[in-house]
C-alpha atoms as a PDB file:
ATOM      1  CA  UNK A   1      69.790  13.857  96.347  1.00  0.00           C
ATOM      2  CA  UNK A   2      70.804  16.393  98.436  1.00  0.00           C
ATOM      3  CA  UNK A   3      69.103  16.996 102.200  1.00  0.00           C
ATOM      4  CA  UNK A   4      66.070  15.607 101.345  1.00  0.00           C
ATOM      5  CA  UNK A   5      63.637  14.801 104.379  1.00  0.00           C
ATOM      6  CA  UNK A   6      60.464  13.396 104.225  1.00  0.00           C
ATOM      7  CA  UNK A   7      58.069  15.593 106.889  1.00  0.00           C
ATOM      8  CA  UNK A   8      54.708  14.552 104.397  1.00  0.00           C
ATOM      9  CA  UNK A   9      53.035  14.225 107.752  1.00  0.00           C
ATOM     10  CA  UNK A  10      53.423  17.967 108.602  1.00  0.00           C
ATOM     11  CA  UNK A  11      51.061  20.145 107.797  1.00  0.00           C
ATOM     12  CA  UNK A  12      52.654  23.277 107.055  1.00  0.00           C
ATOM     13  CA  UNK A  13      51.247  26.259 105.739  1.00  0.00           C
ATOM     14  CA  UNK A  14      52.157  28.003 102.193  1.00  0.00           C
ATOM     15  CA  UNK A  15      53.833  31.369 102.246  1.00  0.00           C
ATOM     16  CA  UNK A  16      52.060  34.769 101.612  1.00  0.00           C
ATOM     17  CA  UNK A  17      53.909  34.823  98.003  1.00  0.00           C
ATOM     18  CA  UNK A  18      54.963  31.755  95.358  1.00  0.00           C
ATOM     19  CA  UNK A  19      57.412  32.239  92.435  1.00  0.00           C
ATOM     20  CA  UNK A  20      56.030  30.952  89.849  1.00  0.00           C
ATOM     21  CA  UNK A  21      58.642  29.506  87.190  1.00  0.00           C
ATOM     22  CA  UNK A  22      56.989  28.518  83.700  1.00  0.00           C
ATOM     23  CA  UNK A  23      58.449  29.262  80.460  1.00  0.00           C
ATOM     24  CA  UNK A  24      61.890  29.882  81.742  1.00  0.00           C
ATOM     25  CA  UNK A  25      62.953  27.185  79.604  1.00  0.00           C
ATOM     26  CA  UNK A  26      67.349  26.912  80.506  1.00  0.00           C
ATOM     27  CA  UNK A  27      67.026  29.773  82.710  1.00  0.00           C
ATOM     28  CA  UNK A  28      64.396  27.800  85.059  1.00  0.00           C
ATOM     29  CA  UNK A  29      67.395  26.682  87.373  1.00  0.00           C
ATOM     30  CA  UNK A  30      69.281  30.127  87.478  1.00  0.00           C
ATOM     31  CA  UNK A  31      66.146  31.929  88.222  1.00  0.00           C
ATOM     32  CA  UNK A  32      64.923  29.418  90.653  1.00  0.00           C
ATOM     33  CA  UNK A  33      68.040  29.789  92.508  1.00  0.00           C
ATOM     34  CA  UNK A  34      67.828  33.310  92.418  1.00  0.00           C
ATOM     35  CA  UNK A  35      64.417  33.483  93.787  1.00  0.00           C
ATOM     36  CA  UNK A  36      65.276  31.261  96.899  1.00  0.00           C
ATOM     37  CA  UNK A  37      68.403  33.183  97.615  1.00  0.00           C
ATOM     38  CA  UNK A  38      66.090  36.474  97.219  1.00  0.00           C
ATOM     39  CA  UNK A  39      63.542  34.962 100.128  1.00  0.00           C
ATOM     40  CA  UNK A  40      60.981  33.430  98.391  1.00  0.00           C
ATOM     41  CA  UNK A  41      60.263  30.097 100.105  1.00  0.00           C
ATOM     42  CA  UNK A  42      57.032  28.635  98.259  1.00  0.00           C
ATOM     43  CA  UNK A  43      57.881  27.636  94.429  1.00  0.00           C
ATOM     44  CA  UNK A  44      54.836  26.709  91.870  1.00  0.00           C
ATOM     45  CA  UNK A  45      55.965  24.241  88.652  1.00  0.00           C
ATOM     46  CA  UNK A  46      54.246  21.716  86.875  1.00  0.00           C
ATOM     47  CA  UNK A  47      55.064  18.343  85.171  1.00  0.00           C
ATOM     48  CA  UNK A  48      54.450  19.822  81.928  1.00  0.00           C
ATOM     49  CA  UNK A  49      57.543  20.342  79.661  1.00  0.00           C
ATOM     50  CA  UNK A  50      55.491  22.778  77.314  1.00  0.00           C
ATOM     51  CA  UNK A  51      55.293  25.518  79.457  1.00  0.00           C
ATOM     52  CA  UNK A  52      57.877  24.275  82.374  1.00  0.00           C
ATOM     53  CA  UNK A  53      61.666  22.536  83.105  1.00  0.00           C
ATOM     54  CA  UNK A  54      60.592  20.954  86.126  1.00  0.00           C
ATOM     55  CA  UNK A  55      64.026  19.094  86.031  1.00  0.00           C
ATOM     56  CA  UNK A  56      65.696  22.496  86.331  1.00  0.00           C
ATOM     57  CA  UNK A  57      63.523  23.571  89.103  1.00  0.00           C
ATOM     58  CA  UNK A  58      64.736  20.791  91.241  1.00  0.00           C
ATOM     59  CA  UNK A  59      68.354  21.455  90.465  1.00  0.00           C
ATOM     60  CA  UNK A  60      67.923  25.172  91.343  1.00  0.00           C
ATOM     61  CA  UNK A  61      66.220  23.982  95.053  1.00  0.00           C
ATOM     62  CA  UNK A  62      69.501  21.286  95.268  1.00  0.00           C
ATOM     63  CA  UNK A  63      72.047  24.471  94.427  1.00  0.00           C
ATOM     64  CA  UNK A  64      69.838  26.726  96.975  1.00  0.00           C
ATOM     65  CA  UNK A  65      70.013  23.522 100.063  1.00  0.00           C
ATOM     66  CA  UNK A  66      73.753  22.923  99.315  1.00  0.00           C
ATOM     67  CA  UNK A  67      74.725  26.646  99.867  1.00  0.00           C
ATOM     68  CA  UNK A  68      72.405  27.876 102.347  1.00  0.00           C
ATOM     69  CA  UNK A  69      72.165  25.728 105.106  1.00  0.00           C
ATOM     70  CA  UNK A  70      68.060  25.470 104.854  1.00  0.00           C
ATOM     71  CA  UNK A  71      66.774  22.145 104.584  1.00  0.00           C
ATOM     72  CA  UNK A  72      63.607  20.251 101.974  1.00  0.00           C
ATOM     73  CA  UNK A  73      61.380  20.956 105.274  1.00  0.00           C
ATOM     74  CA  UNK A  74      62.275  24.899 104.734  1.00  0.00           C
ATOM     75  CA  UNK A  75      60.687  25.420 101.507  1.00  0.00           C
ATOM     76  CA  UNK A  76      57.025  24.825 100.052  1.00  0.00           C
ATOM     77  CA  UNK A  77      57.112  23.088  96.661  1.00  0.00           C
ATOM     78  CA  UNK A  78      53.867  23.075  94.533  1.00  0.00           C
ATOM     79  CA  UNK A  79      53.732  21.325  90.854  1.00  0.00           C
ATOM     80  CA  UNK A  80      50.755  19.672  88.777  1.00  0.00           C
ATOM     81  CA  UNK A  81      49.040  16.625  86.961  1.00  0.00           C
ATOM     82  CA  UNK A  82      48.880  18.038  83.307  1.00  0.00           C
ATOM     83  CA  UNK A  83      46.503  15.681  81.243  1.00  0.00           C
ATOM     84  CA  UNK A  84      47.221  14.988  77.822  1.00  0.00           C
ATOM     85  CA  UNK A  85      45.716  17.929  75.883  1.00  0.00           C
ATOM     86  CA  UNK A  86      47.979  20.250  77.881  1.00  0.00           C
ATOM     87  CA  UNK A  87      51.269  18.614  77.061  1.00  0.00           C
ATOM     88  CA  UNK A  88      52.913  18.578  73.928  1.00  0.00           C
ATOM     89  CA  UNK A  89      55.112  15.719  72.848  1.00  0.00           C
ATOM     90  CA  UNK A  90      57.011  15.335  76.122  1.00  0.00           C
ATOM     91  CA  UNK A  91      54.471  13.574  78.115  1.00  0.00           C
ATOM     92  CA  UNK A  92      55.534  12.077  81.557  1.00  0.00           C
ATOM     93  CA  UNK A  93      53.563   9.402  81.274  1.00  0.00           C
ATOM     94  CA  UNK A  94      51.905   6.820  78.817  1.00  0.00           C
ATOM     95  CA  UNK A  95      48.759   8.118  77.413  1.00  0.00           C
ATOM     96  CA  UNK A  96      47.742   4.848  76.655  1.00  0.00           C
ATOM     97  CA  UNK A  97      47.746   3.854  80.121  1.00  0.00           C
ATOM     98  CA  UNK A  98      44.714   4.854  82.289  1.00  0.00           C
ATOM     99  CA  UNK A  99      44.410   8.205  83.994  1.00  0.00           C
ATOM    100  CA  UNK A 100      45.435   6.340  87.278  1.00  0.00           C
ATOM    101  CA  UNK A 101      48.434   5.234  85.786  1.00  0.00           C
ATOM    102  CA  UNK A 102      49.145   8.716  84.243  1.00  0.00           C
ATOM    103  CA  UNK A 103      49.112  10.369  87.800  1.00  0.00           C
ATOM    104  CA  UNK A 104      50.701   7.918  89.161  1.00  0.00           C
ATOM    105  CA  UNK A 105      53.886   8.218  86.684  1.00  0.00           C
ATOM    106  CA  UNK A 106      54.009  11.907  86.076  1.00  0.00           C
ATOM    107  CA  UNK A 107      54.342  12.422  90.041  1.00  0.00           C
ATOM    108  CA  UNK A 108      56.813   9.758  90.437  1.00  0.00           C
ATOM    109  CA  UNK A 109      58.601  11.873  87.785  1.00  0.00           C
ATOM    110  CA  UNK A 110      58.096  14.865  89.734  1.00  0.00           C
ATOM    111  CA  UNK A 111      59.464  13.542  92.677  1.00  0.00           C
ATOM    112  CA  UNK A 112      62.715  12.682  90.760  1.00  0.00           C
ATOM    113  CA  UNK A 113      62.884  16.068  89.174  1.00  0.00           C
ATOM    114  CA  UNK A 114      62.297  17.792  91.794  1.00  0.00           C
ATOM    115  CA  UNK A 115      64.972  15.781  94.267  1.00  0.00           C
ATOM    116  CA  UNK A 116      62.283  15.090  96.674  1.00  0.00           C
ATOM    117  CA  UNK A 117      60.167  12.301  97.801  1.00  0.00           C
ATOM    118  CA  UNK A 118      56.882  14.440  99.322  1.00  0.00           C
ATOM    119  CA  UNK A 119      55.560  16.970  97.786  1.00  0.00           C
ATOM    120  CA  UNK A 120      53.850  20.079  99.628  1.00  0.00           C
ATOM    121  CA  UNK A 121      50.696  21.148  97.008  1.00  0.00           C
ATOM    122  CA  UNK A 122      49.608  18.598  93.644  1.00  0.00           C
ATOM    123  CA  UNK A 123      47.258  20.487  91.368  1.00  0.00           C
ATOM    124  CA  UNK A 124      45.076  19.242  88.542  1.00  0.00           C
ATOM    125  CA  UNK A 125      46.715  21.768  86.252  1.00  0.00           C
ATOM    126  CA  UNK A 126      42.842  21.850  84.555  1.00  0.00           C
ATOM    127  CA  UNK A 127      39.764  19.843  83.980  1.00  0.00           C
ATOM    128  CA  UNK A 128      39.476  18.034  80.648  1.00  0.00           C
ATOM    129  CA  UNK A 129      36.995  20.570  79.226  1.00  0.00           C
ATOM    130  CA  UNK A 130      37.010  24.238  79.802  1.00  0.00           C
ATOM    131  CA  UNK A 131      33.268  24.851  80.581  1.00  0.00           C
ATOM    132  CA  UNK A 132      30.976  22.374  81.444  1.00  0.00           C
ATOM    133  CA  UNK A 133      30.725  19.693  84.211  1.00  0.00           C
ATOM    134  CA  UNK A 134      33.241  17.466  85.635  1.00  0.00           C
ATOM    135  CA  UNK A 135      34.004  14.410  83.434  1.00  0.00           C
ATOM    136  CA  UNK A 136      34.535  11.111  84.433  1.00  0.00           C
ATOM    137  CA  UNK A 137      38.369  11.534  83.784  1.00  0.00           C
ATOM    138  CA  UNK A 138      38.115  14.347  85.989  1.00  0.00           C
ATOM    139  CA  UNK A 139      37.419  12.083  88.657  1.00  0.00           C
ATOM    140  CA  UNK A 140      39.615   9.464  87.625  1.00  0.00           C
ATOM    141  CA  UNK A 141      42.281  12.060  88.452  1.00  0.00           C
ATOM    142  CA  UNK A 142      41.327  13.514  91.248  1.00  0.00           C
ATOM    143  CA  UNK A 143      40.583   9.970  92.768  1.00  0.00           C
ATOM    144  CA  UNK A 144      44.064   9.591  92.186  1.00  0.00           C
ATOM    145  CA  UNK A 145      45.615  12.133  94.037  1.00  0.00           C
ATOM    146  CA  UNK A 146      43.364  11.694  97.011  1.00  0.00           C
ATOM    147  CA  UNK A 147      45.689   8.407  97.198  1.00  0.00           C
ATOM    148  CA  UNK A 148      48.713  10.142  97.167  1.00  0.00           C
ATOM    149  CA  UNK A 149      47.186  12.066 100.296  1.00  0.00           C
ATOM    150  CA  UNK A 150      46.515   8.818 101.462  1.00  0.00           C
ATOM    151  CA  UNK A 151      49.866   7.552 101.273  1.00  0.00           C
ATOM    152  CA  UNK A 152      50.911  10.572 102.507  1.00  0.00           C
ATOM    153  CA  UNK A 153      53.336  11.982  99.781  1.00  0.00           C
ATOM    154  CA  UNK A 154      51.344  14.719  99.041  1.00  0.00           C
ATOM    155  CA  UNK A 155      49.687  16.780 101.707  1.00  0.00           C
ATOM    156  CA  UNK A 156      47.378  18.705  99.993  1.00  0.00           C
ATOM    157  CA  UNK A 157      45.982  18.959  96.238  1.00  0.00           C
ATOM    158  CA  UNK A 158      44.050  21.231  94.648  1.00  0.00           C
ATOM    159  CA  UNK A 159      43.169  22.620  91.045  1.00  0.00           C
ATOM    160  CA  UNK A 160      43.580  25.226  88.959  1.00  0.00           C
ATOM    161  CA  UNK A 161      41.636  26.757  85.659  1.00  0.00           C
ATOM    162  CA  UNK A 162      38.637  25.909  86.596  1.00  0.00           C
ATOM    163  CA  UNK A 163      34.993  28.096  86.592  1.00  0.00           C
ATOM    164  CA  UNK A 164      32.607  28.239  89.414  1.00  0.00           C
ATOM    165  CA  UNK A 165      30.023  25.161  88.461  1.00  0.00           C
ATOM    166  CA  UNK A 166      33.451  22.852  87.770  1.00  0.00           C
ATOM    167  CA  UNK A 167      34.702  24.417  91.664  1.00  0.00           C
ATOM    168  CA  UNK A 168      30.970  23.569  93.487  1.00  0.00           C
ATOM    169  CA  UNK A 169      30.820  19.752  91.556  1.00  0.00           C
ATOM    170  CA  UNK A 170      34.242  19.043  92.821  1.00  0.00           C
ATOM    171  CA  UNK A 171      34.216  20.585  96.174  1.00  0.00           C
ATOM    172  CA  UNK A 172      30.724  18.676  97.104  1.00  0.00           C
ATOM    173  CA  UNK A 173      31.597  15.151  95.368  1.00  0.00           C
ATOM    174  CA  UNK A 174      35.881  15.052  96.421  1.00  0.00           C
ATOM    175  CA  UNK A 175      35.957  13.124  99.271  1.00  0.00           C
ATOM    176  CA  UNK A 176      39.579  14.876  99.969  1.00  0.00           C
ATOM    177  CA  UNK A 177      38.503  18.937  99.548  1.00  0.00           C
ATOM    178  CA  UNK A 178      40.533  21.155  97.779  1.00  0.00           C
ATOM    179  CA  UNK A 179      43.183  22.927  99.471  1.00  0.00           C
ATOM    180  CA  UNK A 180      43.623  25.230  96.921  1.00  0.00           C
ATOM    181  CA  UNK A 181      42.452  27.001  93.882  1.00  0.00           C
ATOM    182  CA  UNK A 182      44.992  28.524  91.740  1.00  0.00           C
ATOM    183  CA  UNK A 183      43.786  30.787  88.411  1.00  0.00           C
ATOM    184  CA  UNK A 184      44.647  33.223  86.334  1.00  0.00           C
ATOM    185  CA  UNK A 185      42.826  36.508  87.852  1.00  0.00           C
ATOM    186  CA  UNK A 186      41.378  38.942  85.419  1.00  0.00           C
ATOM    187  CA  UNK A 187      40.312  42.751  86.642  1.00  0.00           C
ATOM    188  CA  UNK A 188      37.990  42.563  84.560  1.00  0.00           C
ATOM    189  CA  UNK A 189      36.001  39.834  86.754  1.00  0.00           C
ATOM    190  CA  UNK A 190      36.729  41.854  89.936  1.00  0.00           C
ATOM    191  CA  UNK A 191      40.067  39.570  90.291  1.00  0.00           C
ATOM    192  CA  UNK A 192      37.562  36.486  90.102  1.00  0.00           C
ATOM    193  CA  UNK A 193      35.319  37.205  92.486  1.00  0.00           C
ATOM    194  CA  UNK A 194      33.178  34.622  92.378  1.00  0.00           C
ATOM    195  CA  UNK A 195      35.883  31.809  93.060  1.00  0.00           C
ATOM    196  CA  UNK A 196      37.742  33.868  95.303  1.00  0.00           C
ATOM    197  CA  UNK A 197      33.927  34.398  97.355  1.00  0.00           C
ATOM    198  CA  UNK A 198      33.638  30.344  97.138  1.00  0.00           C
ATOM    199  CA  UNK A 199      37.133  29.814  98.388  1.00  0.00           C
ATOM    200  CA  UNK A 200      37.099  31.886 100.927  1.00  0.00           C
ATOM    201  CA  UNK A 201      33.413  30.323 102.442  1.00  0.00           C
ATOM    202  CA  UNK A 202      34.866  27.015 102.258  1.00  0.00           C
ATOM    203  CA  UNK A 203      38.263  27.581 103.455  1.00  0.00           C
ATOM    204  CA  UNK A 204      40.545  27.054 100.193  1.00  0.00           C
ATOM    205  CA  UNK A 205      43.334  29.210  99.597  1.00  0.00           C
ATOM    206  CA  UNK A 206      42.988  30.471  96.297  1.00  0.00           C
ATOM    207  CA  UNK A 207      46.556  31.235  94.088  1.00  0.00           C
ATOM    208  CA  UNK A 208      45.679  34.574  91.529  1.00  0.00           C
ATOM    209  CA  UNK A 209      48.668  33.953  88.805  1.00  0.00           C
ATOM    210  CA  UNK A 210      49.153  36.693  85.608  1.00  0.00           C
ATOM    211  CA  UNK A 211      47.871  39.591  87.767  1.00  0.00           C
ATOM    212  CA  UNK A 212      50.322  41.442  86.204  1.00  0.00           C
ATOM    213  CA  UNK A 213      50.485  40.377  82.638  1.00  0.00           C
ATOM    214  CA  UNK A 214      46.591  39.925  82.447  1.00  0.00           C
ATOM    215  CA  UNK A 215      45.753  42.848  83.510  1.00  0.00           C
ATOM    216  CA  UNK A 216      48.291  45.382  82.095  1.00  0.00           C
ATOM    217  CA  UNK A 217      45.327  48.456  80.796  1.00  0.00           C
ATOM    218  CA  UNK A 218      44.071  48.292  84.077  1.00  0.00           C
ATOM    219  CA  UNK A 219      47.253  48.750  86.738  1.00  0.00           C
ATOM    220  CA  UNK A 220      49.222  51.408  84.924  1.00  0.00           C
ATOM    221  CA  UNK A 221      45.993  53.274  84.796  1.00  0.00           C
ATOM    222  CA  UNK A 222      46.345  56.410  86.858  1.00  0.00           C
ATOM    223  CA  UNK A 223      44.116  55.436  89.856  1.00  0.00           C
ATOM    224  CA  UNK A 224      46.609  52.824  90.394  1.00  0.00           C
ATOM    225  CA  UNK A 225      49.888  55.311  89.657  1.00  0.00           C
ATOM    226  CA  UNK A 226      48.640  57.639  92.140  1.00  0.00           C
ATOM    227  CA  UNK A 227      48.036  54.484  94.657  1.00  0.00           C
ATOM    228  CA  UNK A 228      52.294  54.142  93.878  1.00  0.00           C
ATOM    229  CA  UNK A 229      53.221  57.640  94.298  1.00  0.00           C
ATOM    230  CA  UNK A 230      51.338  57.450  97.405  1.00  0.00           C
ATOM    231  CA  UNK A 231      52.677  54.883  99.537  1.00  0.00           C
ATOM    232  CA  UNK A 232      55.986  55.107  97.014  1.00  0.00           C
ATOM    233  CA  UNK A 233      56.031  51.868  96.014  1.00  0.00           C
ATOM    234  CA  UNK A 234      56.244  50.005  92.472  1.00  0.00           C
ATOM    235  CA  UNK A 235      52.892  48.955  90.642  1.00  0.00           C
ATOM    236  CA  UNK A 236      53.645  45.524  91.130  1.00  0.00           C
ATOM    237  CA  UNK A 237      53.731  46.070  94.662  1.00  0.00           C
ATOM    238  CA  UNK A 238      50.178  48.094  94.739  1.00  0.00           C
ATOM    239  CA  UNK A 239      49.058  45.147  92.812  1.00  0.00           C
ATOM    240  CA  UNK A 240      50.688  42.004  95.453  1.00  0.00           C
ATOM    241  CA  UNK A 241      49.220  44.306  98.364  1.00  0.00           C
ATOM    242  CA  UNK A 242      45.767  44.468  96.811  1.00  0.00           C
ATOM    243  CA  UNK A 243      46.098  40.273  96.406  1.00  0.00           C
ATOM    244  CA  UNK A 244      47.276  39.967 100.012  1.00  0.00           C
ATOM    245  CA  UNK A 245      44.337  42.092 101.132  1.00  0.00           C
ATOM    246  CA  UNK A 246      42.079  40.516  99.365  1.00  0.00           C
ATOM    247  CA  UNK A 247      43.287  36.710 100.711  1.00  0.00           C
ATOM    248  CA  UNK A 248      44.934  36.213  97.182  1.00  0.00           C
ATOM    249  CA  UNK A 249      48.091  33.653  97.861  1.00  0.00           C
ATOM    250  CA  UNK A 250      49.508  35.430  94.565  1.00  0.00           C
ATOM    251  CA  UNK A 251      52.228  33.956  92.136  1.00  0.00           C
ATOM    252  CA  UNK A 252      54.896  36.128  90.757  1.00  0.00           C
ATOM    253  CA  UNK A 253      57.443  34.896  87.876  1.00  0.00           C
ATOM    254  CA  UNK A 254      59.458  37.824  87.790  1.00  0.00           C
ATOM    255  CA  UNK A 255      62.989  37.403  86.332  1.00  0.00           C
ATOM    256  CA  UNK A 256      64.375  40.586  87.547  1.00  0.00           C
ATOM    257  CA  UNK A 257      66.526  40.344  90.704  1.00  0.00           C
ATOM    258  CA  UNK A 258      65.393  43.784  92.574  1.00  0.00           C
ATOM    259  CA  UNK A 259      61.863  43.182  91.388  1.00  0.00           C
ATOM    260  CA  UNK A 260      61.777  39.739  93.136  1.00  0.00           C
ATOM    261  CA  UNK A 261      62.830  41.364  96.410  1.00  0.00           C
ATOM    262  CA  UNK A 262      60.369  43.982  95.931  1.00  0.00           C
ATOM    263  CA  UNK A 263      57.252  41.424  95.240  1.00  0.00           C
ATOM    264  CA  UNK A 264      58.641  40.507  98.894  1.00  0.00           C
ATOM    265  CA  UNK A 265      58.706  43.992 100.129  1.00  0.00           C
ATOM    266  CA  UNK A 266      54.903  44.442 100.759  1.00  0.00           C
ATOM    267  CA  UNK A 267      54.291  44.395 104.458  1.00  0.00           C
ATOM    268  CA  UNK A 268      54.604  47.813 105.369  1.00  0.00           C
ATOM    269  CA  UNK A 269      51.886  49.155 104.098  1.00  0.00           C
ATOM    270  CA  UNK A 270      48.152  48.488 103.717  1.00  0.00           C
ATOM    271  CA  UNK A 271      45.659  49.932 101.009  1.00  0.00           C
ATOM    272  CA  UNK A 272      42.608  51.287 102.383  1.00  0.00           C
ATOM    273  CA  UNK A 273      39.316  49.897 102.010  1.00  0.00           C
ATOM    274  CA  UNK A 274      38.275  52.347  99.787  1.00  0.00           C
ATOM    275  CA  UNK A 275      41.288  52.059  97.656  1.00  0.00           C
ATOM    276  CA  UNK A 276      40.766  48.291  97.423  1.00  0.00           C
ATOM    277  CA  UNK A 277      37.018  48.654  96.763  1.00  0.00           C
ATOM    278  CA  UNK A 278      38.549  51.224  94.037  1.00  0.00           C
ATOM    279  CA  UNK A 279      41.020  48.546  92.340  1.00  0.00           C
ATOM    280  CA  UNK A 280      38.032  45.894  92.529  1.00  0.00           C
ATOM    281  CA  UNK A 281      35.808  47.647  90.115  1.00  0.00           C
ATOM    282  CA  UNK A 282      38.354  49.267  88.234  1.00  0.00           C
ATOM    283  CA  UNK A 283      37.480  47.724  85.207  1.00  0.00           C
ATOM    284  CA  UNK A 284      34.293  50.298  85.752  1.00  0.00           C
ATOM    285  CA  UNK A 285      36.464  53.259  85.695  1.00  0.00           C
ATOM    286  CA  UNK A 286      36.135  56.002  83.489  1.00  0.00           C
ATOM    287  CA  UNK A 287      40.108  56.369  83.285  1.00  0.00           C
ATOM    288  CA  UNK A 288      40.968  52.972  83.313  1.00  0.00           C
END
């Protein structure tokens, strides 16, 4: 392993922007590289070979170290419990074992993947059942993690893909809170307001991924054109403003060199507040 450092006990905070790197399949270690040498600091994977390389992740972070001078303590690395009925063949872990168990082995796999032994942010990738209440496996999982906070190799978990009653059960049963909420954020739910609201009362950072790809009708609409003209910046910009405005830690997976400095590129400007009112009931819009 190369520079690795163990500062678990820090708390630091994530940056304003994560690259997000699922299904980059052989690319994930090119484009990883890429995205550190481009600025971004904060990188989002899971343990979850369906969707992600984690592996290749970790060996894009050990190219980046080796030939930039910046050490583990630099950079903010986020990845994710995936139960069963999220993974395909290539579990991490034996499913026959219990969920304890499970965590346990798919982070110790993450930590050799990744060429680390702390990691930054450990997210339930999802409850069990989409809908509903917390299951018992649910807690089973989450009970686990809260040891690995413990035991300090993990300073803060979180969850992602979860609705509002699943968000309230766990916040007011976990006995270690969520530190983050990470979803995908739909215009059409005024960018999730209702988590986003929750989050934002009880201090949890919430993570908006596919705000680009989920919302495509809506952002090259002409409200938000003329929003691009205006300050002359790219949609994708308007859109990563709007999330930073709104206290949206936003995840971009761009594979495009000059668009990954650009998703970087948003602090000199600010939308109004009655653009951003605008953009959060666009899905209302006559010429949406």
């Amino acid at each position: 392993m190369s520079k690795v450092e163990n500062n678990s006990t820090a708390k630091s905070m994530p940056p304003a922007i994560l690259y997000g790197t699922a299904w980059k399949e052989n690319n994930t270690e090119a484009l990883t590289f890429q995205a550190l040498n481009a600025g971004f600091i904060g990188i989002d994977t899971a343990n979850q070979r369906k969707h992600y390389f984690e592996k290749g992740v970790g060996l894009g972070i050990q190219q980046y170290l080796k030939t930039s001078g910046k050490t583990r303590q630099d950079l903010f690395l986020q990845t994710k419990f995936t139960s069963a009925h999220g993974q395909d063949h290539r579990k991490p872990y034996n499913e026959a074992d219990s969920y304890t168990e499970q965590v346990r082995q798919s982070f110790a796999s993450s930590l050799l993947h990744l060429q680390t032994n702390y990691i930054d942010s450990y997210l339930l990738h999802g409850p069990q059942y989409q809908g509903g209440e917390l299951v018992d496996e649910d807690w089973e999982i989450w009970k686990a993690m809260e040891n690995l906070c413990h035991e300090k190799q993990v300073k803060y978990i979180g969850i992602s893909n979860v609705d509002i009653l699943q968000l309230e059960m766990l916040y007011k049963y976990a006995t270690v809170k969520p530190a983050f909420v990470q979803n995908r954020c739909f215009a059409v739910t005024q960018w999730d307001k209702s988590i986003r609201d929750f989050c934002a009362k009880h201090h949890i950072v919430y993570q908006g991924f596919s705000l680009l790809t989920a919302n495509h009708p809506f952002i090259i609409s002409p409200f938000i054109q003329s929003l691009a003209t205006r300050y002359e910046k790219t949609i994708p910009q308007i859109i990563f403003r709007l999330a930073r405005d709104f206290g949206i830690l936003p995840l971009t997976g761009t594979t495009n060199q000059q668009h990954m400095q650009d998703d970087l590129n948003i602090d000199d400007f600010q939308l109004t507040a009655d653009e951003l009112r605008a953009i959060e009931m666009i899905h209302n819009r006559e010429f949406k």
